[in-house]
Protein backbone atom coordinates (compact mmCIF):
# COMPACT_ATOMS: atom_id res chain seq x y z
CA UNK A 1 -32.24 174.30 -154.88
CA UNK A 2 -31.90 173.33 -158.58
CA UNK A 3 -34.95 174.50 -160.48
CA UNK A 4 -34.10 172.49 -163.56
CA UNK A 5 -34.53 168.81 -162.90
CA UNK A 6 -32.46 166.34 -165.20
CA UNK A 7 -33.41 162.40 -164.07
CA UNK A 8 -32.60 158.96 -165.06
CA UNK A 9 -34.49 157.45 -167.26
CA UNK A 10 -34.39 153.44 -168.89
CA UNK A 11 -35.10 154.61 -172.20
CA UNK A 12 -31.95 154.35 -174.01
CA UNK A 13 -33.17 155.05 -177.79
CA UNK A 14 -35.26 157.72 -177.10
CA UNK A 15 -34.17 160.28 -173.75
CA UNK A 16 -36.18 162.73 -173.59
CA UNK A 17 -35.66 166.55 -172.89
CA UNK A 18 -34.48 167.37 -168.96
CA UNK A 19 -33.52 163.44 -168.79
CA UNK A 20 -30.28 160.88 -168.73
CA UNK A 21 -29.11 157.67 -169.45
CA UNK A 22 -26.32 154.98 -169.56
CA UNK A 23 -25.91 152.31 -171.80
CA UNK A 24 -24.14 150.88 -174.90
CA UNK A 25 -25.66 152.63 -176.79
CA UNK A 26 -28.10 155.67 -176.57
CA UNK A 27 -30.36 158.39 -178.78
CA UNK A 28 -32.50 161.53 -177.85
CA UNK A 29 -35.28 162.26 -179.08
CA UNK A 30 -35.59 164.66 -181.77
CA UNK A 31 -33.67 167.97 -181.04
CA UNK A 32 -35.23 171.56 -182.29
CA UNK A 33 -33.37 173.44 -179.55
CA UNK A 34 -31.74 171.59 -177.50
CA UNK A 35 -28.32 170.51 -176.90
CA UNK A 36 -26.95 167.05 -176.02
CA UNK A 37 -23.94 165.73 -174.24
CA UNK A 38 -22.73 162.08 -174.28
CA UNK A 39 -19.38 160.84 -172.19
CA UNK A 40 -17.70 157.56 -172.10
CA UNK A 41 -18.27 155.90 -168.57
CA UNK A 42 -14.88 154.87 -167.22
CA UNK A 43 -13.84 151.32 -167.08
CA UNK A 44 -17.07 150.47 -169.34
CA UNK A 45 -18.39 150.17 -172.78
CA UNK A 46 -20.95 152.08 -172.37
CA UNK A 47 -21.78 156.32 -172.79
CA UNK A 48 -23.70 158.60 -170.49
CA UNK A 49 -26.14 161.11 -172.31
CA UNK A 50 -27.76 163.89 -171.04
CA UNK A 51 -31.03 165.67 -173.16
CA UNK A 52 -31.22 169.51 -171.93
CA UNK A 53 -33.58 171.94 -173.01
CA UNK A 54 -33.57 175.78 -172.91
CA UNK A 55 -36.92 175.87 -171.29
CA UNK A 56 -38.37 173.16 -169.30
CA UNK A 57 -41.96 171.96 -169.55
CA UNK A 58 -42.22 173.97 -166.15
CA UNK A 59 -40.89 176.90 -167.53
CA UNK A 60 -37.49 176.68 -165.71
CA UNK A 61 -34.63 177.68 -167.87
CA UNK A 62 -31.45 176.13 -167.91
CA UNK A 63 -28.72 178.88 -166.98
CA UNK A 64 -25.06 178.90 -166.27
CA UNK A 65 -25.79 178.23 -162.42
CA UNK A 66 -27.20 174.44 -163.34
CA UNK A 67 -24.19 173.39 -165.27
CA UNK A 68 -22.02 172.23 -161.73
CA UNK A 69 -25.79 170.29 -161.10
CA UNK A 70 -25.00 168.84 -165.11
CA UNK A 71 -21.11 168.25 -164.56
CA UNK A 72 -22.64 166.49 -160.53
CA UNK A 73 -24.65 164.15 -162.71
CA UNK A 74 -21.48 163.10 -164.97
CA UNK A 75 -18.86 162.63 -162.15
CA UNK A 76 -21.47 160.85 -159.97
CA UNK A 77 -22.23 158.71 -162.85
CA UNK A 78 -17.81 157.79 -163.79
CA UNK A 79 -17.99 159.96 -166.83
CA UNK A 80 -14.84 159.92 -168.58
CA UNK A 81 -15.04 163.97 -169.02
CA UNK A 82 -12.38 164.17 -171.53
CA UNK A 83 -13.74 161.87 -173.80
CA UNK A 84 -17.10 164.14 -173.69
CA UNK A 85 -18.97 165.66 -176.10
CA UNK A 86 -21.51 168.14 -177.09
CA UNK A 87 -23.94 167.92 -179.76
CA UNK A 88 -27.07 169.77 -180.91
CA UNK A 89 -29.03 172.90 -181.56
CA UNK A 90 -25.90 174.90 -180.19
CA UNK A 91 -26.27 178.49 -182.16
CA UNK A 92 -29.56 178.59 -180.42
CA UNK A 93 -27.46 178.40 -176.61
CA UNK A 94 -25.86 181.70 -174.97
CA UNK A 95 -22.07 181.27 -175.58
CA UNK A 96 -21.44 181.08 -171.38
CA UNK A 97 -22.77 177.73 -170.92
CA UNK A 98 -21.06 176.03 -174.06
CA UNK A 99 -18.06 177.07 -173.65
CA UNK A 100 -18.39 175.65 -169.68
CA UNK A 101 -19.51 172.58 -171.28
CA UNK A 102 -15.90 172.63 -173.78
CA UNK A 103 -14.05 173.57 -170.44
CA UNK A 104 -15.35 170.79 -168.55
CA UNK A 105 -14.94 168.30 -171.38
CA UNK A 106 -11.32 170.21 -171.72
CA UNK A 107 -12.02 170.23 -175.53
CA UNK A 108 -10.69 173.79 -176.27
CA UNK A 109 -10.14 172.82 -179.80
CA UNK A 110 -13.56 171.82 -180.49
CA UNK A 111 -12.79 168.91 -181.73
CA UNK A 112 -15.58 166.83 -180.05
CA UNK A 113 -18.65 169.56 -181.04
CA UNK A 114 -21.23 168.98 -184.09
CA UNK A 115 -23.49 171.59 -184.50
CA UNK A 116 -25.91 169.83 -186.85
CA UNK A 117 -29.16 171.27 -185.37
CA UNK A 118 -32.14 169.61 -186.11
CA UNK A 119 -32.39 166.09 -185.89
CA UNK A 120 -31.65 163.05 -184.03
CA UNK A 121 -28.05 162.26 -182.17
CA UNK A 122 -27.20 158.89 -180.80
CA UNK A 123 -23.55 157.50 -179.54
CA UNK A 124 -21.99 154.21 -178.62
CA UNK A 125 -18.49 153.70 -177.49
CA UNK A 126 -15.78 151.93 -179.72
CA UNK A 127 -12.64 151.63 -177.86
CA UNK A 128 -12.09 154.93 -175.59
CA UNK A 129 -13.98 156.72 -177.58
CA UNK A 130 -17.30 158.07 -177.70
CA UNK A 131 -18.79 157.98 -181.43
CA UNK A 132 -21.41 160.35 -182.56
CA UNK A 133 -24.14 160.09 -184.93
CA UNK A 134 -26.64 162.52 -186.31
CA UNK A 135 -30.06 161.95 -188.50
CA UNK A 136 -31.65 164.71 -190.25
């Protein structure tokens, strides 16, 4: 059973940590550690974001084992994986579950990463791509 918990929530402009949303356009909350990943949804103009944290509020860490329950949530949800990307905190993650995440997203080049740390990162879709935006 998946000790880390990610759920849906309706708050596109501010998804908290361990949550998920889809919309037109979307923003976590502030990031210190965490890491972020937004996909296009196919056949839509809309992205799919998903807030994880290290640690949880419950103390459950987020390991390699929960990233087929992360990569569940996308394909359940029509993420466009190749269009994915993932944003954050990232020199604070162990290099195992990034590079899953760049695997999944098949983005070997790293062309859709930004490592900005701190701050806020938000996304909308314009065309078939996803477009990423980060406030310090």
């Amino acid at each position: 059973m998946n000790t880390y918990p990610v759920t849906q929530t309706t708050d596109l402009l501010a998804i908290a940590e361990c949550k998920y949303a889809i919309g037109a356009k979307l923003k976590f909350t502030k990031f210190t550690s965490c890491l972020g990943l937004f996909c296009k949804v196919n056949g839509k103009d809309e992205v799919i974001g998903i807030h994880l944290v290290l640690v949880d509020g419950n103390h459950h860490e987020f390991t390699i084992a929960d990233v087929p329950d992360i990569q569940k949530i996308l394909t359940d949800n029509n993420a466009q994986l190749d269009t994915g990307w993932v944003v954050g905190c990232l020199d604070n993650w162990p290099g195992d579950i990034k590079n899953s995440f760049y695997q999944m997203f098949e983005d070997a080049e790293g062309e859709r990463i930004m490592n900005s740390g701190a701050g806020w990162y938000s996304a909308t879709v314009a065309g078939s791509n996803v477009v990423v935006n980060f406030e310090a």
